[in-house]
PDB file of N, CA and C in Angstrom:
ATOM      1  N   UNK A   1       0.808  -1.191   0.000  1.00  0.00           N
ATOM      2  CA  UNK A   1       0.000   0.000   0.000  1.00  0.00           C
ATOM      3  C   UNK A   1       0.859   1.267   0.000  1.00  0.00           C
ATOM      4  N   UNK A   2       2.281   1.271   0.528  1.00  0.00           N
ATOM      5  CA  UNK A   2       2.960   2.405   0.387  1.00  0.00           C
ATOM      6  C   UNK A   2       3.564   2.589  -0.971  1.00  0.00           C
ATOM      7  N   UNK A   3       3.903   1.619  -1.896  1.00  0.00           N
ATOM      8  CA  UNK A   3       4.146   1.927  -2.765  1.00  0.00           C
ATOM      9  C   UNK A   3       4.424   2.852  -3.642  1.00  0.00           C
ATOM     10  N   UNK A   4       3.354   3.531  -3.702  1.00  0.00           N
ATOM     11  CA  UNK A   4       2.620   5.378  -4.363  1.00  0.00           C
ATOM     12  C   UNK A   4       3.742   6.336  -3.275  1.00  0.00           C
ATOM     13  N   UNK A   5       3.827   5.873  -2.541  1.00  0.00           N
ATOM     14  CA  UNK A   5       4.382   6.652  -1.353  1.00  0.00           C
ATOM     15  C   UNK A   5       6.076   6.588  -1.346  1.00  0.00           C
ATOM     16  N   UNK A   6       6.346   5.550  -1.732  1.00  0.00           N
ATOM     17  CA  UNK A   6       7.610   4.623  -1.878  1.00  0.00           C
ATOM     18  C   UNK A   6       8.984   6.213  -2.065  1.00  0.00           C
ATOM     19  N   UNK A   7       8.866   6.714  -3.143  1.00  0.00           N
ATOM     20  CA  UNK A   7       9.964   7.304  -2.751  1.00  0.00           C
ATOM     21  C   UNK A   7      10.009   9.208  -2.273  1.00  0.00           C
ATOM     22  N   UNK A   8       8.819   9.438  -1.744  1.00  0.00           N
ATOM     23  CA  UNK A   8       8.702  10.705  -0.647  1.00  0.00           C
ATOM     24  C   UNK A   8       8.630  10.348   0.423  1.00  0.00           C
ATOM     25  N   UNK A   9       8.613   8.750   1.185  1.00  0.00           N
ATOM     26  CA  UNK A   9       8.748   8.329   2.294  1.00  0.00           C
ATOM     27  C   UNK A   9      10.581   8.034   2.268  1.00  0.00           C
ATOM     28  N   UNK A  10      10.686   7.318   1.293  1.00  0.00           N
ATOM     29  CA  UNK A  10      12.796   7.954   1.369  1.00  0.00           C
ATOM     30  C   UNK A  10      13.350   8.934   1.582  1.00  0.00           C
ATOM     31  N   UNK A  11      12.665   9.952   0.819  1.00  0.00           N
ATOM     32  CA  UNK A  11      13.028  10.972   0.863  1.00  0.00           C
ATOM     33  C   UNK A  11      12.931  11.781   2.049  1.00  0.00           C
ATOM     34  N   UNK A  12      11.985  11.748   3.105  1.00  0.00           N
ATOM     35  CA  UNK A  12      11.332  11.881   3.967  1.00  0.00           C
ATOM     36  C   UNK A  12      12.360  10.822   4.758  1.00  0.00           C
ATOM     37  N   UNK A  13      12.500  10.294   5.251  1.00  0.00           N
ATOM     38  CA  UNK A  13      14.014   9.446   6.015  1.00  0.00           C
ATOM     39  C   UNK A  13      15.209   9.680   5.324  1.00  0.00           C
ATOM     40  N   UNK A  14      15.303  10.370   4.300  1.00  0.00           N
ATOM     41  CA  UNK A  14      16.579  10.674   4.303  1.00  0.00           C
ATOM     42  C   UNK A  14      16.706  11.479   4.778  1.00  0.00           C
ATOM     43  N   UNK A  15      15.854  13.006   4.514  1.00  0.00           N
ATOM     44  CA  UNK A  15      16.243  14.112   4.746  1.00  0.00           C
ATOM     45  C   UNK A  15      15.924  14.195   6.710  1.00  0.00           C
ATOM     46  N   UNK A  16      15.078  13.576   7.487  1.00  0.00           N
ATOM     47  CA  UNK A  16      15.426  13.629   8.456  1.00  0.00           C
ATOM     48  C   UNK A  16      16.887  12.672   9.343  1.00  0.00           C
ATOM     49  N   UNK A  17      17.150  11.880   8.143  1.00  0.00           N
ATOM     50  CA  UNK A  17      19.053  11.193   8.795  1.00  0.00           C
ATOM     51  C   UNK A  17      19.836  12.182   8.427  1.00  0.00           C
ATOM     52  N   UNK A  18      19.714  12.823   7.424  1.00  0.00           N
ATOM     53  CA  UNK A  18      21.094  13.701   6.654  1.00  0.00           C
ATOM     54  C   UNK A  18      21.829  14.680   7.626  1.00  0.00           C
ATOM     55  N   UNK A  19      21.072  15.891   8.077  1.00  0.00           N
ATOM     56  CA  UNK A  19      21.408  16.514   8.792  1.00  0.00           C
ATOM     57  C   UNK A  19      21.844  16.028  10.199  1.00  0.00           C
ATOM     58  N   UNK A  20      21.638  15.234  10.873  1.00  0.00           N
ATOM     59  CA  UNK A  20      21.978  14.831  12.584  1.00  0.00           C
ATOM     60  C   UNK A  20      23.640  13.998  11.990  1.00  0.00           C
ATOM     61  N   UNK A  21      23.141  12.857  11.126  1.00  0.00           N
ATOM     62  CA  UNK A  21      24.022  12.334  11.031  1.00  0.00           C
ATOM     63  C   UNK A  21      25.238  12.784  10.674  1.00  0.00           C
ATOM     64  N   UNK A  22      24.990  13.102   9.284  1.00  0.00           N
ATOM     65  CA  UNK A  22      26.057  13.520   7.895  1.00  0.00           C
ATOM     66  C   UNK A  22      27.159  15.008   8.381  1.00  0.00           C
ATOM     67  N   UNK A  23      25.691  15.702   9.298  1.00  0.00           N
ATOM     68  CA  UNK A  23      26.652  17.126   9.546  1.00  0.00           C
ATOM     69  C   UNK A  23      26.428  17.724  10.966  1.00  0.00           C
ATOM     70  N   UNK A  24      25.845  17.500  11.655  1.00  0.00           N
ATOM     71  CA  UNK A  24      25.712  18.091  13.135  1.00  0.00           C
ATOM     72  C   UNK A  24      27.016  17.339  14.348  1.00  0.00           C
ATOM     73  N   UNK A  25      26.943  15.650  14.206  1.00  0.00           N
ATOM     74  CA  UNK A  25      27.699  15.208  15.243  1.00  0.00           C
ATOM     75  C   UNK A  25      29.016  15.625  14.562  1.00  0.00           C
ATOM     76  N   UNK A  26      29.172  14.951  13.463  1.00  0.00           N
ATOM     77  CA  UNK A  26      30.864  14.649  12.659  1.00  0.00           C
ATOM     78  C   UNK A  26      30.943  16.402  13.130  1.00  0.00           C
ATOM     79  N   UNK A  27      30.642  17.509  12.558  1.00  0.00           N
ATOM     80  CA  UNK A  27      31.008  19.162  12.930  1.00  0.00           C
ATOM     81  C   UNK A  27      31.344  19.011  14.455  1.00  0.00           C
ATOM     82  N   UNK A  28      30.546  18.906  15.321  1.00  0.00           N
ATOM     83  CA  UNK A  28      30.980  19.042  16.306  1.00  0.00           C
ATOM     84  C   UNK A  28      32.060  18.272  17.446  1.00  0.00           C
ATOM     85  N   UNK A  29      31.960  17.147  16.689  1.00  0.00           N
ATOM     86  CA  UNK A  29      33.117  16.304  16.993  1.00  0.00           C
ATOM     87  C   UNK A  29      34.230  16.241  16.847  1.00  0.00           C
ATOM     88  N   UNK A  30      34.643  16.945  15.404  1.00  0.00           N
ATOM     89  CA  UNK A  30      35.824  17.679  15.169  1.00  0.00           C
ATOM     90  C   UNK A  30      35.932  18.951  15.793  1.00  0.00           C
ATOM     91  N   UNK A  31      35.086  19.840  16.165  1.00  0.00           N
ATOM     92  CA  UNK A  31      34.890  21.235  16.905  1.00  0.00           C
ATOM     93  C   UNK A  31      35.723  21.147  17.985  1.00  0.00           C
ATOM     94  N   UNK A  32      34.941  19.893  18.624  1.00  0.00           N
ATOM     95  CA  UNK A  32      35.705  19.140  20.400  1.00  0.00           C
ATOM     96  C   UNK A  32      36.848  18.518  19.850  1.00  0.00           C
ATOM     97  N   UNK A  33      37.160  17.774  19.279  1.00  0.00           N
ATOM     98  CA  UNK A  33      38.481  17.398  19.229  1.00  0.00           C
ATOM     99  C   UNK A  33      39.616  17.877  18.471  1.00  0.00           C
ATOM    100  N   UNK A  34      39.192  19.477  17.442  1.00  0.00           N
ATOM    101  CA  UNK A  34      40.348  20.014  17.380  1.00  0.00           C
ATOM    102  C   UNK A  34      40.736  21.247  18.570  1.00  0.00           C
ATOM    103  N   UNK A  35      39.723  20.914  19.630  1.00  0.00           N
ATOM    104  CA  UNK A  35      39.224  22.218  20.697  1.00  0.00           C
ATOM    105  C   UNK A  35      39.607  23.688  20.099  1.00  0.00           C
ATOM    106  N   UNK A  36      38.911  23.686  19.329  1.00  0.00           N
ATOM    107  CA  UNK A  36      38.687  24.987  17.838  1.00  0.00           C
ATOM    108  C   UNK A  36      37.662  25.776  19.190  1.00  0.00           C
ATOM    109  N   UNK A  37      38.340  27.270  19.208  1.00  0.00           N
ATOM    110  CA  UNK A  37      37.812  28.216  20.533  1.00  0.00           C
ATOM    111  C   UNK A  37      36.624  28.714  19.809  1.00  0.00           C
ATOM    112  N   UNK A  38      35.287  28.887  20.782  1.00  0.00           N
ATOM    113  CA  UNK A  38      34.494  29.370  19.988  1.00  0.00           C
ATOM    114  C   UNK A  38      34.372  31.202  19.716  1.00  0.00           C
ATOM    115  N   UNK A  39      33.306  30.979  18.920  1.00  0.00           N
ATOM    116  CA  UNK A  39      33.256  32.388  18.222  1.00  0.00           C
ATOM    117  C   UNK A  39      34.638  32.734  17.035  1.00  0.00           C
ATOM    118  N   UNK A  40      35.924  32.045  17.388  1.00  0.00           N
ATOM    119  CA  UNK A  40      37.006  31.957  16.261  1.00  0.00           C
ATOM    120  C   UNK A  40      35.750  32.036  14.423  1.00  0.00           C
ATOM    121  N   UNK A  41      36.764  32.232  13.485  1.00  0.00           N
ATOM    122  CA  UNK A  41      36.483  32.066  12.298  1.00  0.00           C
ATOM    123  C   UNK A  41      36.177  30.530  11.779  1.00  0.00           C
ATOM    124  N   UNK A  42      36.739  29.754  12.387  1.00  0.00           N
ATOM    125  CA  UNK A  42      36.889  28.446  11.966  1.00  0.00           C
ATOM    126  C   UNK A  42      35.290  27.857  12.311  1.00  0.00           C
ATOM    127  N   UNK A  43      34.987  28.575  13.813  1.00  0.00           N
ATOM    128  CA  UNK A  43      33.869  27.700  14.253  1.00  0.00           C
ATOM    129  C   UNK A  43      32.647  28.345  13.905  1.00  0.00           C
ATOM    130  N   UNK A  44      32.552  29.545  13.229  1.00  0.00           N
ATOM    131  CA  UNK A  44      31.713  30.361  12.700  1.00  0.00           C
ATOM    132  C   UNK A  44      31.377  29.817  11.375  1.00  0.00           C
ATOM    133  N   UNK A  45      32.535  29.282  10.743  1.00  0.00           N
ATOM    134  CA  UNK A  45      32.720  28.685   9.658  1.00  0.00           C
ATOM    135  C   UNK A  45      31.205  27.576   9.743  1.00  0.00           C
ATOM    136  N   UNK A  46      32.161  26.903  10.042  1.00  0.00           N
ATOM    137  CA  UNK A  46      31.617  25.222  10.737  1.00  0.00           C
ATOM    138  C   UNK A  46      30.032  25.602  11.054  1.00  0.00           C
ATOM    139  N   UNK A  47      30.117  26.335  12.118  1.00  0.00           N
ATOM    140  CA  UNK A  47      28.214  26.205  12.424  1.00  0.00           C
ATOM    141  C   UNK A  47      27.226  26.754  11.232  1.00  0.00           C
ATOM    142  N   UNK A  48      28.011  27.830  10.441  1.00  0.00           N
ATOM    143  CA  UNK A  48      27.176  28.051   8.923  1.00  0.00           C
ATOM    144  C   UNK A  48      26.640  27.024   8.512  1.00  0.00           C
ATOM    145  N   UNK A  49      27.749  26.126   7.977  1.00  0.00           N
ATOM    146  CA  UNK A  49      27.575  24.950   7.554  1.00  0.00           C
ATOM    147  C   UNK A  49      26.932  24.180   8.000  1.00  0.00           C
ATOM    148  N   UNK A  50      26.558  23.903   8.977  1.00  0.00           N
ATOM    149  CA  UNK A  50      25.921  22.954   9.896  1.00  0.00           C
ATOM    150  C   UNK A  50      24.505  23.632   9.568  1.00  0.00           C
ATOM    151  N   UNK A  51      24.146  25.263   9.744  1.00  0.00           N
ATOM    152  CA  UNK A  51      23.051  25.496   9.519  1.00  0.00           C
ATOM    153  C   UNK A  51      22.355  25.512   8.014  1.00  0.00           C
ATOM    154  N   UNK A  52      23.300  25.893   7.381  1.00  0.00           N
ATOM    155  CA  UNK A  52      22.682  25.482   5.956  1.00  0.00           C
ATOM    156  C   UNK A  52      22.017  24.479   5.502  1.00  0.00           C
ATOM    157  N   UNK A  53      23.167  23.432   6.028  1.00  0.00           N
ATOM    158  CA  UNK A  53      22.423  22.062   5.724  1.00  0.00           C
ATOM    159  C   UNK A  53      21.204  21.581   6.690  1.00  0.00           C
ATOM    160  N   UNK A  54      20.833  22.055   7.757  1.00  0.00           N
ATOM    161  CA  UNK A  54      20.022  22.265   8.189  1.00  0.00           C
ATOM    162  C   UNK A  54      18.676  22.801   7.898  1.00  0.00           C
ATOM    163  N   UNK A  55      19.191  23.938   6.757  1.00  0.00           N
ATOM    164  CA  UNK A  55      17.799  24.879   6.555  1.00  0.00           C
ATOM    165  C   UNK A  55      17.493  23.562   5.392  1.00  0.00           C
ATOM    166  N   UNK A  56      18.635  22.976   4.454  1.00  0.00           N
ATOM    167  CA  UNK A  56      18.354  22.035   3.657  1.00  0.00           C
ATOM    168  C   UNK A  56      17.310  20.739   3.626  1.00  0.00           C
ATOM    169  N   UNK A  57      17.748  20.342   4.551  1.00  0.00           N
ATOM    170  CA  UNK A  57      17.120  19.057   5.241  1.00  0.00           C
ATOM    171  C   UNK A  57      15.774  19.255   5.339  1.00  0.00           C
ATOM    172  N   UNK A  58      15.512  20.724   6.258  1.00  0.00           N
ATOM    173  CA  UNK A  58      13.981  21.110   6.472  1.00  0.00           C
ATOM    174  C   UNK A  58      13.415  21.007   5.165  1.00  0.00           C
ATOM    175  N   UNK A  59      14.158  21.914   4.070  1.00  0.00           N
ATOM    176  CA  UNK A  59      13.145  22.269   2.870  1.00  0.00           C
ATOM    177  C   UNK A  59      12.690  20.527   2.373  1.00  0.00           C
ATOM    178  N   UNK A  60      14.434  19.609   2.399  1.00  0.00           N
ATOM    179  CA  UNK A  60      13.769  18.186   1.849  1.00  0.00           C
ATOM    180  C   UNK A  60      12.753  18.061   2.407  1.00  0.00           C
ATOM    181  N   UNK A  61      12.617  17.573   3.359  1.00  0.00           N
ATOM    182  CA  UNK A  61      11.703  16.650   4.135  1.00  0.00           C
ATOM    183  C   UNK A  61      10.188  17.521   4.222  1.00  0.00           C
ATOM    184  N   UNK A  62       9.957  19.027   4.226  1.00  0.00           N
ATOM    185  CA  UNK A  62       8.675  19.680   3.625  1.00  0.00           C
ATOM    186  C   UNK A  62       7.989  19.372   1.934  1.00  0.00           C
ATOM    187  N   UNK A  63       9.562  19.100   1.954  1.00  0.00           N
ATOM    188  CA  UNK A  63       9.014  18.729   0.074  1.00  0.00           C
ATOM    189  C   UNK A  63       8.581  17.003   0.022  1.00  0.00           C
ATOM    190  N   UNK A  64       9.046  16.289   0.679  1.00  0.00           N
ATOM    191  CA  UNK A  64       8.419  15.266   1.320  1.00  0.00           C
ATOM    192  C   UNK A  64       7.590  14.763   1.217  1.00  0.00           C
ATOM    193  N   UNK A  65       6.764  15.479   2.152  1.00  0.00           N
ATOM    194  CA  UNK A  65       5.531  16.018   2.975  1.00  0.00           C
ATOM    195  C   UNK A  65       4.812  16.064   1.795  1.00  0.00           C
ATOM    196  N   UNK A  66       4.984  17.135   1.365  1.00  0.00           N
ATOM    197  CA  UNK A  66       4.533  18.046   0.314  1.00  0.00           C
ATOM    198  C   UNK A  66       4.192  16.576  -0.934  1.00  0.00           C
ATOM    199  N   UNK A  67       4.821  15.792  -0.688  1.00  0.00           N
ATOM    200  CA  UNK A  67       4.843  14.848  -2.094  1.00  0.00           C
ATOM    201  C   UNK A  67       3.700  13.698  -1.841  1.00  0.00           C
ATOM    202  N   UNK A  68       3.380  13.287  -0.255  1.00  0.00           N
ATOM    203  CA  UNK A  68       2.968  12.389  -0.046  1.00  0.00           C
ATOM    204  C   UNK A  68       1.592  13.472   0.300  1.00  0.00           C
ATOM    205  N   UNK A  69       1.321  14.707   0.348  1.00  0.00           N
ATOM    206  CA  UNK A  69      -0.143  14.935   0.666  1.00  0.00           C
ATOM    207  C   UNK A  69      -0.572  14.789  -0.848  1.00  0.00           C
ATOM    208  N   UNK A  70       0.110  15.180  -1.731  1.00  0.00           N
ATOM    209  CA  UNK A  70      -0.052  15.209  -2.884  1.00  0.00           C
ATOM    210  C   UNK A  70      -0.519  13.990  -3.401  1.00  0.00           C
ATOM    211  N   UNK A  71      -0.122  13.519  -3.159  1.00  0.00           N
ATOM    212  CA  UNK A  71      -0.387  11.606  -3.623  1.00  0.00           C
ATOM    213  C   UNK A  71      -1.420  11.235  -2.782  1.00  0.00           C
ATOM    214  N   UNK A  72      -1.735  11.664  -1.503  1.00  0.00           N
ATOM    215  CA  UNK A  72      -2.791  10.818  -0.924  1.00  0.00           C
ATOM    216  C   UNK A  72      -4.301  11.482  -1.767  1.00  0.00           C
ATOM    217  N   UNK A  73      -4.151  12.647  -2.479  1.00  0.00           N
ATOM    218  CA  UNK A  73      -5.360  13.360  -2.824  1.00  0.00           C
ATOM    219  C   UNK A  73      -5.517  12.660  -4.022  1.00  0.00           C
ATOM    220  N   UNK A  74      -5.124  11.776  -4.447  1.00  0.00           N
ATOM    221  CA  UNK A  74      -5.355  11.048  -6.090  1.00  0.00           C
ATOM    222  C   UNK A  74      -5.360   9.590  -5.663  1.00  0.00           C
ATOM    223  N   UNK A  75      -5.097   9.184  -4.796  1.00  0.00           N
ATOM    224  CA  UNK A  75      -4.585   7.836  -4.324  1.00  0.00           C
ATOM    225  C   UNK A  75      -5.612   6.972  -3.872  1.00  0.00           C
ATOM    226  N   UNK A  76      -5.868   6.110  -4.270  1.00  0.00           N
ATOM    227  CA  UNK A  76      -7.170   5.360  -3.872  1.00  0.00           C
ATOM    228  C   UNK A  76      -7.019   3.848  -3.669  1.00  0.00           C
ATOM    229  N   UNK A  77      -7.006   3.533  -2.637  1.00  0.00           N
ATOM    230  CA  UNK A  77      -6.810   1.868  -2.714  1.00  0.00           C
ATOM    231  C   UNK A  77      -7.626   1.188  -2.203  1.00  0.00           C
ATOM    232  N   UNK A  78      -7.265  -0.061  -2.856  1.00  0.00           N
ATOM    233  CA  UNK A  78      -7.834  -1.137  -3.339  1.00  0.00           C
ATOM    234  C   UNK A  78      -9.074  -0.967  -4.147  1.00  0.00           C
ATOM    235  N   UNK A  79      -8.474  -0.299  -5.125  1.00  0.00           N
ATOM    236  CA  UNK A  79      -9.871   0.296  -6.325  1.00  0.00           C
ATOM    237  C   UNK A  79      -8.990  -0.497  -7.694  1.00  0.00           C
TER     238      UNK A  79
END
């Protein structure tokens, strides 16, 4: 039955793994273990980045959303 759904529900788990995984811990893990001082350039750097891909992730996973309301309004099963 998910089928129809099949790849805005990927998309929709990807875009909520991408960001925690791919760029929030690994950034800050190097942050702590190059003990990079904050407010420096480096770590100003770094949290951009972290937020970008952040604002990213949101837009995926709205577009998502956005894909599977879309599909449930045409979607009819077991017809």
């Amino acid at each position: 039955m998910l089928l129809p759904f099949f790849n805005d529900i990927v998309g929709l788990l990807g875009a909520l793994g991408f960001w925690p995984l791919t760029v929030y811990f690994p950034v800050e893990m190097y942050i702590k273990q190059k003990q990079i001082p904050k407010w420096s350039t480096k770590w100003v750097c770094l949290q951009i980045l972290s937020m970008a891909c952040l604002i990213i992730t949101i837009a995926a996973a709205a577009g998502s959303v956005a894909g599977v309301v879309l599909d449930l309004k045409s979607y009819k099963p077991f017809n």
